[in-house]
PDB file of N, CA and C in Angstrom:
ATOM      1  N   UNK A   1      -5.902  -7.088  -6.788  1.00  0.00           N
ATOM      2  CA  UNK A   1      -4.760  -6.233  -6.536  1.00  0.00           C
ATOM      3  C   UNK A   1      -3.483  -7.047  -6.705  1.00  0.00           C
ATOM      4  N   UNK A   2      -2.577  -6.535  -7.255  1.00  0.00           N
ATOM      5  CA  UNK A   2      -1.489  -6.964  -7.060  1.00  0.00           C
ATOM      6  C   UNK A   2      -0.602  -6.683  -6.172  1.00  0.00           C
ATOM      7  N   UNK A   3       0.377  -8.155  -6.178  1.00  0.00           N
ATOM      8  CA  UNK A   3       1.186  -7.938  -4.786  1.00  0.00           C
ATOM      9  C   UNK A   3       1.991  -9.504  -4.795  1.00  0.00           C
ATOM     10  N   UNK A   4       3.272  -8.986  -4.490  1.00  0.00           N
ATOM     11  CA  UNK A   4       4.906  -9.727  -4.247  1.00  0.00           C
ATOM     12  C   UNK A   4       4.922 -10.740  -3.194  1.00  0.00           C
ATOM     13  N   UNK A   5       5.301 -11.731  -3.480  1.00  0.00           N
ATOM     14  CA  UNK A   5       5.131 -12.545  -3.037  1.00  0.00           C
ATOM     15  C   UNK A   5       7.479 -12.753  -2.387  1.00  0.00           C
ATOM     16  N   UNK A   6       7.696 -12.432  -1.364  1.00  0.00           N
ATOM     17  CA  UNK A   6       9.221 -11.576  -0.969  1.00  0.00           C
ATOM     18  C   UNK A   6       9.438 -13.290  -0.035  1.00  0.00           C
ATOM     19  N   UNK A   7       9.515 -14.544  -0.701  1.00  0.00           N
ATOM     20  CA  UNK A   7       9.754 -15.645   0.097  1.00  0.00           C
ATOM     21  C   UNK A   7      11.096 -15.572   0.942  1.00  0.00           C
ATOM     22  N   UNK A   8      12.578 -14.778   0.089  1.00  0.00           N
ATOM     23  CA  UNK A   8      13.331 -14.396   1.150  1.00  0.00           C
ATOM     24  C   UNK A   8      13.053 -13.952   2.110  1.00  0.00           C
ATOM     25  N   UNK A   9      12.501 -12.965   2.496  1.00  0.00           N
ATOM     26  CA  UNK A   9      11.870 -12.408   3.965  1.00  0.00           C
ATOM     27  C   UNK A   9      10.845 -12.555   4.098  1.00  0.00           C
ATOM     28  N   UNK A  10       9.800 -13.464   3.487  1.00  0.00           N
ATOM     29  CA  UNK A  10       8.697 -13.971   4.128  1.00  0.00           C
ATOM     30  C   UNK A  10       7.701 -13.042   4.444  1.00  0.00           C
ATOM     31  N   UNK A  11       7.528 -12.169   3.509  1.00  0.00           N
ATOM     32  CA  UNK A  11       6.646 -11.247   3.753  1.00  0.00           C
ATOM     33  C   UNK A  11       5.354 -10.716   2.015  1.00  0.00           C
ATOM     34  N   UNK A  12       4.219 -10.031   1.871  1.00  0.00           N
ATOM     35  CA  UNK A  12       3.975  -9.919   0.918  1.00  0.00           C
ATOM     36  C   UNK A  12       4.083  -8.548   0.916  1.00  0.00           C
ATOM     37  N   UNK A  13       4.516  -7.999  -0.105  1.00  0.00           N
ATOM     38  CA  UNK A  13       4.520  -6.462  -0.474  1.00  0.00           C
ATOM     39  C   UNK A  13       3.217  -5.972  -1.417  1.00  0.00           C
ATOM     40  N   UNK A  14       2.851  -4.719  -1.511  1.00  0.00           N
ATOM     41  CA  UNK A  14       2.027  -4.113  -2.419  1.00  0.00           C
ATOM     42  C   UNK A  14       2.430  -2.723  -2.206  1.00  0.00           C
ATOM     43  N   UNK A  15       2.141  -1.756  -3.237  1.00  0.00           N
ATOM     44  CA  UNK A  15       2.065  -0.222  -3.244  1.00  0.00           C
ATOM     45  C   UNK A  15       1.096   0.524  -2.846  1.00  0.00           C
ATOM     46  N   UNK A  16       0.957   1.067  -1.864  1.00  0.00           N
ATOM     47  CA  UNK A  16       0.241   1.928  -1.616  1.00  0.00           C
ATOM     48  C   UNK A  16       0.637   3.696  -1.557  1.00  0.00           C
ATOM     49  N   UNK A  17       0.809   4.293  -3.578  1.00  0.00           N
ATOM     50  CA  UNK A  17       1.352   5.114  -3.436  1.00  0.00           C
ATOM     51  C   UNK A  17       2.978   5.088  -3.471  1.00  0.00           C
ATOM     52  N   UNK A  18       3.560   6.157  -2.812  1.00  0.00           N
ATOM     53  CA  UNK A  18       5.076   6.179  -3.033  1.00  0.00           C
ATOM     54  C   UNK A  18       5.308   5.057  -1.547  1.00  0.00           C
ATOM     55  N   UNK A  19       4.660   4.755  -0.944  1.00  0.00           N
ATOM     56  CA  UNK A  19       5.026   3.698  -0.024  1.00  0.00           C
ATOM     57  C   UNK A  19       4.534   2.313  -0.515  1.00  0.00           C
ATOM     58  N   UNK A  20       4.916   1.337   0.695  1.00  0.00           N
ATOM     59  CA  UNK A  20       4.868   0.113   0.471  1.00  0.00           C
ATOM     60  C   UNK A  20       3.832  -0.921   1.601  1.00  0.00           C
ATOM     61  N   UNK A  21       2.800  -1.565   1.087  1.00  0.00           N
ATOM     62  CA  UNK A  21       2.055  -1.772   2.286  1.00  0.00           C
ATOM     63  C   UNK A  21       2.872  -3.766   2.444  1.00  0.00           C
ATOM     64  N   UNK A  22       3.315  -3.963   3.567  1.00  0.00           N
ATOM     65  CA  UNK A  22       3.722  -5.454   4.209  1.00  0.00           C
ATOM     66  C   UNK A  22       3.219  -6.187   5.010  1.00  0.00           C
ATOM     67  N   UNK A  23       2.963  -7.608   4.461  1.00  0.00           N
ATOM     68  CA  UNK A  23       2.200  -8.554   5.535  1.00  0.00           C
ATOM     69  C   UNK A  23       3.422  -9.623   5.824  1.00  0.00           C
ATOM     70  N   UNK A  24       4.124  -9.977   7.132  1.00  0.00           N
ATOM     71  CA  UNK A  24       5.217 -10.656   7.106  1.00  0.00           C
ATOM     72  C   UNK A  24       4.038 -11.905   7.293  1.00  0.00           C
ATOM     73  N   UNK A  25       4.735 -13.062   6.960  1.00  0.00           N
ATOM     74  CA  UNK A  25       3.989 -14.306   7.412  1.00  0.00           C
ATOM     75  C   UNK A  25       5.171 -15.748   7.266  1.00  0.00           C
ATOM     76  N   UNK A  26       4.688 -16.576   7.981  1.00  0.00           N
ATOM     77  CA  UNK A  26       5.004 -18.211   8.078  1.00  0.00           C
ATOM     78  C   UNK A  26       3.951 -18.926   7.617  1.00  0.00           C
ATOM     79  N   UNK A  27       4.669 -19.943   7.274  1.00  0.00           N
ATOM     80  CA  UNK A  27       3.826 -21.572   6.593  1.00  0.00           C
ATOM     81  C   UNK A  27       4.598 -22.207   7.204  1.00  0.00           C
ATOM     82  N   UNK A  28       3.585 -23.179   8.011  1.00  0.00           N
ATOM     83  CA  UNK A  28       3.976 -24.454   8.655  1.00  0.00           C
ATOM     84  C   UNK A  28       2.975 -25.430   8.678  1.00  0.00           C
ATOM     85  N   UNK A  29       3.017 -26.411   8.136  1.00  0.00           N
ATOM     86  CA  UNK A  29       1.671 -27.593   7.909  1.00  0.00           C
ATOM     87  C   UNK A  29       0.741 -27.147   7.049  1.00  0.00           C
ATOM     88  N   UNK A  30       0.901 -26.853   5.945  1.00  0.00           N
ATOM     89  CA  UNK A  30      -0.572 -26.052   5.063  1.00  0.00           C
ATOM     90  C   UNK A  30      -1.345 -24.896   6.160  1.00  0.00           C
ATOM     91  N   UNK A  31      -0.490 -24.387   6.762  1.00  0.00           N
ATOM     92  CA  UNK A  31      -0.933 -22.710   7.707  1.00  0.00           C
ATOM     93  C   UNK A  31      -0.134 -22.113   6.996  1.00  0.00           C
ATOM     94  N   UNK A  32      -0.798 -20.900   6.756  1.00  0.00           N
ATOM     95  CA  UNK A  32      -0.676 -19.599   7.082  1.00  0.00           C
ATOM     96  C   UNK A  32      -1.037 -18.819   8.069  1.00  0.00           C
ATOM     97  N   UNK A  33       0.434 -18.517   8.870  1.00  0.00           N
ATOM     98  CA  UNK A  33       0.264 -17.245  10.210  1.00  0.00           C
ATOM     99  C   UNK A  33       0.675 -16.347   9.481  1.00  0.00           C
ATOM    100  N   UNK A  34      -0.218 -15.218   9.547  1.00  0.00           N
ATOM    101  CA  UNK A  34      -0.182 -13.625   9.307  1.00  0.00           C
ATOM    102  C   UNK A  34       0.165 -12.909  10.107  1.00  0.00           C
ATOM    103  N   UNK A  35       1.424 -12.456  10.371  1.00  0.00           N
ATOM    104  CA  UNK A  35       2.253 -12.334  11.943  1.00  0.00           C
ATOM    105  C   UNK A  35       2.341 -10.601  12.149  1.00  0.00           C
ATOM    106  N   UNK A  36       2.136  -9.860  11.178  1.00  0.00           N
ATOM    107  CA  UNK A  36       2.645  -8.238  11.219  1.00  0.00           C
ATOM    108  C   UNK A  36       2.397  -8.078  10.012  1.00  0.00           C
ATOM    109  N   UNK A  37       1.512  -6.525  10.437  1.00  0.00           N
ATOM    110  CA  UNK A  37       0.932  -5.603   8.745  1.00  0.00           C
ATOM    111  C   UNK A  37       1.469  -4.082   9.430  1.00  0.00           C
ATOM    112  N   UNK A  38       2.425  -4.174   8.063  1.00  0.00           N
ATOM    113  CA  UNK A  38       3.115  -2.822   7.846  1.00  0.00           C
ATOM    114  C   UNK A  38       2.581  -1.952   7.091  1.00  0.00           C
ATOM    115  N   UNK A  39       1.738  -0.868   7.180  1.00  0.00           N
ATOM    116  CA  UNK A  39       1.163   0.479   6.669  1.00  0.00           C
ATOM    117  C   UNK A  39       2.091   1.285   6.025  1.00  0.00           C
ATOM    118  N   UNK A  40       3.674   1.454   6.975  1.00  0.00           N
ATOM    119  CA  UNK A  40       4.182   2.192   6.745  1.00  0.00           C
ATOM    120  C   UNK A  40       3.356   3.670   5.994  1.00  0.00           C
ATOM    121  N   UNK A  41       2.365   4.191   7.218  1.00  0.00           N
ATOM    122  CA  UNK A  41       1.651   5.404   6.726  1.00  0.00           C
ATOM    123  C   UNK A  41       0.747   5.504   6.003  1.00  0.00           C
ATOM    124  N   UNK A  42       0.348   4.152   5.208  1.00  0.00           N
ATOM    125  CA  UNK A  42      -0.583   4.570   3.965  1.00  0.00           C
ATOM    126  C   UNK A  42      -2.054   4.600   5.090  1.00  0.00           C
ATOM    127  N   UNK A  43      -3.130   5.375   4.328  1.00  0.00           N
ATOM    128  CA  UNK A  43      -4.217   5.566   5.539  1.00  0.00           C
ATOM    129  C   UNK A  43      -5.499   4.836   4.457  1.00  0.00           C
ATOM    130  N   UNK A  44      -5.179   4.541   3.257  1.00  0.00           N
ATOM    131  CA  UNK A  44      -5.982   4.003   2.190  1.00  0.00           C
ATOM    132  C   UNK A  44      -6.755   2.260   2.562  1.00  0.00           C
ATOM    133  N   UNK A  45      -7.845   2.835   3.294  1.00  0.00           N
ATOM    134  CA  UNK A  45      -8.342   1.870   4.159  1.00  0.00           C
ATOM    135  C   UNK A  45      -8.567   0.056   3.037  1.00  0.00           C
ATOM    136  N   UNK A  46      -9.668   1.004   2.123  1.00  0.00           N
ATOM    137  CA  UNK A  46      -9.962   0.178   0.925  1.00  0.00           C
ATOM    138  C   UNK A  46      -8.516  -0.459   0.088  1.00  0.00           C
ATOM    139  N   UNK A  47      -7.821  -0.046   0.112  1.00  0.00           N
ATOM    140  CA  UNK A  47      -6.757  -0.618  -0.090  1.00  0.00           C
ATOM    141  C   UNK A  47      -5.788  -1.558   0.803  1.00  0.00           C
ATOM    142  N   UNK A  48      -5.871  -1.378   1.773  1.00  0.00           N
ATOM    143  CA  UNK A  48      -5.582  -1.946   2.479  1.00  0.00           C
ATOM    144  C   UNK A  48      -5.890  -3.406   2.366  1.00  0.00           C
ATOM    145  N   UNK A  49      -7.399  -3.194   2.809  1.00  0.00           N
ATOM    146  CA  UNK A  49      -8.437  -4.650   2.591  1.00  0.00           C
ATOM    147  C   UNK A  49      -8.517  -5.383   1.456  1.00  0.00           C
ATOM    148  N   UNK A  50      -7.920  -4.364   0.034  1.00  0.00           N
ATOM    149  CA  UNK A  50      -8.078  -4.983  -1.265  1.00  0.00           C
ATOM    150  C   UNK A  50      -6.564  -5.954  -0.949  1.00  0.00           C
ATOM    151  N   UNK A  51      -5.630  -5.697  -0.667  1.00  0.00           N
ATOM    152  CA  UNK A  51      -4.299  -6.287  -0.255  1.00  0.00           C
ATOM    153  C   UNK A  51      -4.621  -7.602   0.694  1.00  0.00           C
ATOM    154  N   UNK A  52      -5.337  -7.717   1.745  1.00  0.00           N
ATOM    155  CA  UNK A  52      -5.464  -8.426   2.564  1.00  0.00           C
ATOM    156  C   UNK A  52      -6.876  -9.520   1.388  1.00  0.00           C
ATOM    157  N   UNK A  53      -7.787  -9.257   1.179  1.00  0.00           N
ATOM    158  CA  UNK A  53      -8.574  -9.886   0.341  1.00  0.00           C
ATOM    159  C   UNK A  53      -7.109 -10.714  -0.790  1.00  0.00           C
ATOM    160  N   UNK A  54      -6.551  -9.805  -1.549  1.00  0.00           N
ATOM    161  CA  UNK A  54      -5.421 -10.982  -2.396  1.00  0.00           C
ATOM    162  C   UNK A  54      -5.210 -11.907  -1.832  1.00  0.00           C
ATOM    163  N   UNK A  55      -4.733 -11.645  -0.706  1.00  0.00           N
ATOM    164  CA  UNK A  55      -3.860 -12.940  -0.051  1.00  0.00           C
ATOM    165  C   UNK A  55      -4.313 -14.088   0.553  1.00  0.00           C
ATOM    166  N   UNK A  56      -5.596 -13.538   0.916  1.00  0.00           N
ATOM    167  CA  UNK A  56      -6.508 -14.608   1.458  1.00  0.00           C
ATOM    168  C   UNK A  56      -7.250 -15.759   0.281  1.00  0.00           C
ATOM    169  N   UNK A  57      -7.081 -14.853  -0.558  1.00  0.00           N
ATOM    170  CA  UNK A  57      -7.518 -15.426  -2.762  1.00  0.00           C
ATOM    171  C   UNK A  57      -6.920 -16.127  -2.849  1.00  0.00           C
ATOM    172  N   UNK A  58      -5.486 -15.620  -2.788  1.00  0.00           N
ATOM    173  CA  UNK A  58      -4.233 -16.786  -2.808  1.00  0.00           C
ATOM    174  C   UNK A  58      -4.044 -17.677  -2.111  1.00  0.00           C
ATOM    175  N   UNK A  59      -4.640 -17.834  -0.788  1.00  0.00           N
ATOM    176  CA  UNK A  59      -4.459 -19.221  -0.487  1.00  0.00           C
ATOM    177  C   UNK A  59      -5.313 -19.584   0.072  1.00  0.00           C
ATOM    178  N   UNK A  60      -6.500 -19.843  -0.132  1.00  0.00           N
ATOM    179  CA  UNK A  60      -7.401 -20.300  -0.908  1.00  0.00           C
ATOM    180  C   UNK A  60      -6.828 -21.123  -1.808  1.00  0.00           C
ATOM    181  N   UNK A  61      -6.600 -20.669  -2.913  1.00  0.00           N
ATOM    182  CA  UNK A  61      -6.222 -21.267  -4.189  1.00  0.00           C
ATOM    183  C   UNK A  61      -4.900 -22.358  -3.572  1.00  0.00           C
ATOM    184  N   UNK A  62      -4.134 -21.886  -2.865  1.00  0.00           N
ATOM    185  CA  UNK A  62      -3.223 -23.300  -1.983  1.00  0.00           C
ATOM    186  C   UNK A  62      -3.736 -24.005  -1.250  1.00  0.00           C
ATOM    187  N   UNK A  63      -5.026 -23.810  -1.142  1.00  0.00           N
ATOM    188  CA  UNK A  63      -5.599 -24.665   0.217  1.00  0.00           C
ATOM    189  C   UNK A  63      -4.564 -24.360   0.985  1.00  0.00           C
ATOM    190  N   UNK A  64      -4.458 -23.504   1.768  1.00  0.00           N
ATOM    191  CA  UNK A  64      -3.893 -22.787   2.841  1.00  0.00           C
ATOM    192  C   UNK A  64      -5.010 -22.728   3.562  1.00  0.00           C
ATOM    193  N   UNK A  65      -4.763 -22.562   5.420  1.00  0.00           N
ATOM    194  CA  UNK A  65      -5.591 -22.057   5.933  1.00  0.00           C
ATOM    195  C   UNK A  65      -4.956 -21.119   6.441  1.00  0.00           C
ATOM    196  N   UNK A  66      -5.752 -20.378   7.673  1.00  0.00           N
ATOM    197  CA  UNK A  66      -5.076 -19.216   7.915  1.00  0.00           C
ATOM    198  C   UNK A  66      -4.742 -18.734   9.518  1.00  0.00           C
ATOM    199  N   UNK A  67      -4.246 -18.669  10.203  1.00  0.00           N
ATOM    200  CA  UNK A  67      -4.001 -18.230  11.494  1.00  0.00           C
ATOM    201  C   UNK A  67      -3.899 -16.754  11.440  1.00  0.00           C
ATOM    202  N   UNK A  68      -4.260 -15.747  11.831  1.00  0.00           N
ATOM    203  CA  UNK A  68      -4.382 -14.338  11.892  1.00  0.00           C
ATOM    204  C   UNK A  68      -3.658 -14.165  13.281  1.00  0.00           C
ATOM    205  N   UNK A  69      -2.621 -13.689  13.523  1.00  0.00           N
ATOM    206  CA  UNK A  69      -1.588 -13.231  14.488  1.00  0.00           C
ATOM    207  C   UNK A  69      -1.776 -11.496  14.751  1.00  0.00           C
ATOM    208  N   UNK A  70      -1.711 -10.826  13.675  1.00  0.00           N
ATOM    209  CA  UNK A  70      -1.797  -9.350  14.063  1.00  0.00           C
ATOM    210  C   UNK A  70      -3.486  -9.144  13.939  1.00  0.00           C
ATOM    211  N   UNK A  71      -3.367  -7.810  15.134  1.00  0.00           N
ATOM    212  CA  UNK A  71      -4.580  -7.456  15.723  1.00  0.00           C
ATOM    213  C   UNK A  71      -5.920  -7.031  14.718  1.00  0.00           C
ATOM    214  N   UNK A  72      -4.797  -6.472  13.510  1.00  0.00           N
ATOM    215  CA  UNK A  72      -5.375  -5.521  12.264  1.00  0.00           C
ATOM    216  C   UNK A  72      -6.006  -6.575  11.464  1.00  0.00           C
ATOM    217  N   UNK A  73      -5.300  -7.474  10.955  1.00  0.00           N
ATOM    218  CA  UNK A  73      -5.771  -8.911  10.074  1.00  0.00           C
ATOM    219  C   UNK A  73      -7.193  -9.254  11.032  1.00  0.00           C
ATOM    220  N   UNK A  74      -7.126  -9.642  12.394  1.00  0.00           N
ATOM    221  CA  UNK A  74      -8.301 -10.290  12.861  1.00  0.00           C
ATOM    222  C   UNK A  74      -9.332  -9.755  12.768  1.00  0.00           C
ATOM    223  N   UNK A  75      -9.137  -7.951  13.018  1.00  0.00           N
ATOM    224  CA  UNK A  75     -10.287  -7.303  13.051  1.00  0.00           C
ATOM    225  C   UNK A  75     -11.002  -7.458  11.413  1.00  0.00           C
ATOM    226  N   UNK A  76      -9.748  -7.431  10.402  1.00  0.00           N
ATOM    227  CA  UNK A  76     -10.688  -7.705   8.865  1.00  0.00           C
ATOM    228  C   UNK A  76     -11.223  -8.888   9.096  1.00  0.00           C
ATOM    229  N   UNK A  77     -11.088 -10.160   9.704  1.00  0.00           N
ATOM    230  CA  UNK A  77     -11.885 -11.724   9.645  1.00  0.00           C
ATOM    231  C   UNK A  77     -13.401 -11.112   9.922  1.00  0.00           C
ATOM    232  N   UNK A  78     -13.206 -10.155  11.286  1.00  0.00           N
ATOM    233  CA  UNK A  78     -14.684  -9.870  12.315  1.00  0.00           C
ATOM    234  C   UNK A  78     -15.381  -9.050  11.111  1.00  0.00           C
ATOM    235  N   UNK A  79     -14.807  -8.018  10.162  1.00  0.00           N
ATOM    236  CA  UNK A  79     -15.472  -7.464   9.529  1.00  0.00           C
ATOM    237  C   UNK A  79     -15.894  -8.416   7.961  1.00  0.00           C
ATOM    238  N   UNK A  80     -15.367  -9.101   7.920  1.00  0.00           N
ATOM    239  CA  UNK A  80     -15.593  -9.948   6.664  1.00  0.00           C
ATOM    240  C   UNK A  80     -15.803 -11.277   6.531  1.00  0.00           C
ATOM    241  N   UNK A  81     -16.840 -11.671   7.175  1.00  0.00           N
ATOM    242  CA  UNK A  81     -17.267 -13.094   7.615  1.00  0.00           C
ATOM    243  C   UNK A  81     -16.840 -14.244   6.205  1.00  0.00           C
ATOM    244  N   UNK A  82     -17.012 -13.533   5.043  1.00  0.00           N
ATOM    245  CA  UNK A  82     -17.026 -14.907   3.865  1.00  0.00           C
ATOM    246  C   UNK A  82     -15.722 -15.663   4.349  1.00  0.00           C
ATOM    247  N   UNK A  83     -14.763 -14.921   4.876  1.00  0.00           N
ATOM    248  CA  UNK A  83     -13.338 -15.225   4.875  1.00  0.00           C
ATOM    249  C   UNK A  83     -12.946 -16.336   6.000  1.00  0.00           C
ATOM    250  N   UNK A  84     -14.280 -16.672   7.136  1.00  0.00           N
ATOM    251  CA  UNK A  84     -13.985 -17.236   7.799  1.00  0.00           C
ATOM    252  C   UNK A  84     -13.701 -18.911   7.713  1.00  0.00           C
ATOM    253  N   UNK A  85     -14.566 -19.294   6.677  1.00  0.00           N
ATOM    254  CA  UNK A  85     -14.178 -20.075   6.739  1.00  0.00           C
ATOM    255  C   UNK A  85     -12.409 -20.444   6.162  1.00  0.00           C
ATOM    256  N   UNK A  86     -11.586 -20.002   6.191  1.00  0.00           N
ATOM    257  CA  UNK A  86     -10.296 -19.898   5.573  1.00  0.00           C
ATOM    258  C   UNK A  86      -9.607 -20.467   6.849  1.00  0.00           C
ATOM    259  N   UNK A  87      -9.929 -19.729   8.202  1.00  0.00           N
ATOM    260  CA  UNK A  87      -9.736 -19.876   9.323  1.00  0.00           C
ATOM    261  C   UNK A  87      -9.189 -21.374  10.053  1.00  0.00           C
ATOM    262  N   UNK A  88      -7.437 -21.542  10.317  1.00  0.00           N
ATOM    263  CA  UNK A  88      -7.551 -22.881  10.570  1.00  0.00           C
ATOM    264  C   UNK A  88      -8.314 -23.322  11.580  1.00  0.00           C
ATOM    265  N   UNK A  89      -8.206 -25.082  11.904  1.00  0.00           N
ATOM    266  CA  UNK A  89      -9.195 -25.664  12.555  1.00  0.00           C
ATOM    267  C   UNK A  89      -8.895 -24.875  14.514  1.00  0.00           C
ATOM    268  N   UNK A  90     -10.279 -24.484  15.034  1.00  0.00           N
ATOM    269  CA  UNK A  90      -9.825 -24.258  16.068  1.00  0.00           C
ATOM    270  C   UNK A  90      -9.732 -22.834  16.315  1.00  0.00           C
ATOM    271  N   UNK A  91     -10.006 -22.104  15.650  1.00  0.00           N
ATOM    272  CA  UNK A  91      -9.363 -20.670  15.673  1.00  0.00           C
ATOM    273  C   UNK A  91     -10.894 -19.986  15.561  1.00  0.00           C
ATOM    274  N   UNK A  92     -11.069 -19.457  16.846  1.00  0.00           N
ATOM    275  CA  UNK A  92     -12.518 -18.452  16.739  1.00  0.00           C
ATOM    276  C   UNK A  92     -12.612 -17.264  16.803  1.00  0.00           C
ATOM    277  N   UNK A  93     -13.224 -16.539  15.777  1.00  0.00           N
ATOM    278  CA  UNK A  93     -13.082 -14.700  16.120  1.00  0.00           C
ATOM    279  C   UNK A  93     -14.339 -14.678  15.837  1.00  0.00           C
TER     280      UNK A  93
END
């Protein structure tokens, strides 16, 4: 899936439809905190997850790890184990 990478506001964008689906986040030390996921309404579950799967692709590919801050992100870790290991050191779901 594609999706914007908005380093001014620190957030990633994608389309879902005439709306816009948003993951705000920080990098600090090779982390990624995933701090707030904006729906703004879309109910397109699979899409959703295809958005959240990108980003986790993407850093990956930075050797990023990942801190999951919003409730919605953690519950995809619990539902999608491959992803755990992405998970920085210390961090158990």
């Amino acid at each position: 899936m594609e999706f914007k990478n908005n380093e001014l506001l620190r957030q990633f964008e994608a389309k879902c439809g005439e709306r816009h689906l948003i993951i705000e986040y920080s990098i600090q030390e090779r982390k990624l905190f995933l701090t707030k996921l904006n729906t703004n309404g879309c109910d397109d579950e699979v899409l959703i997850n295809d958005f959240i799967k990108s980003i986790l692709d993407k850093a990956e590919e930075k050797r990023l790890r990942i801190v999951p801050v919003n409730s919605n992100i953690i519950t995809f870790f619990k539902k999608n184990p491959r992803y755990r290991e992405l998970l920085a050191v210390g961090i158990k779901i």
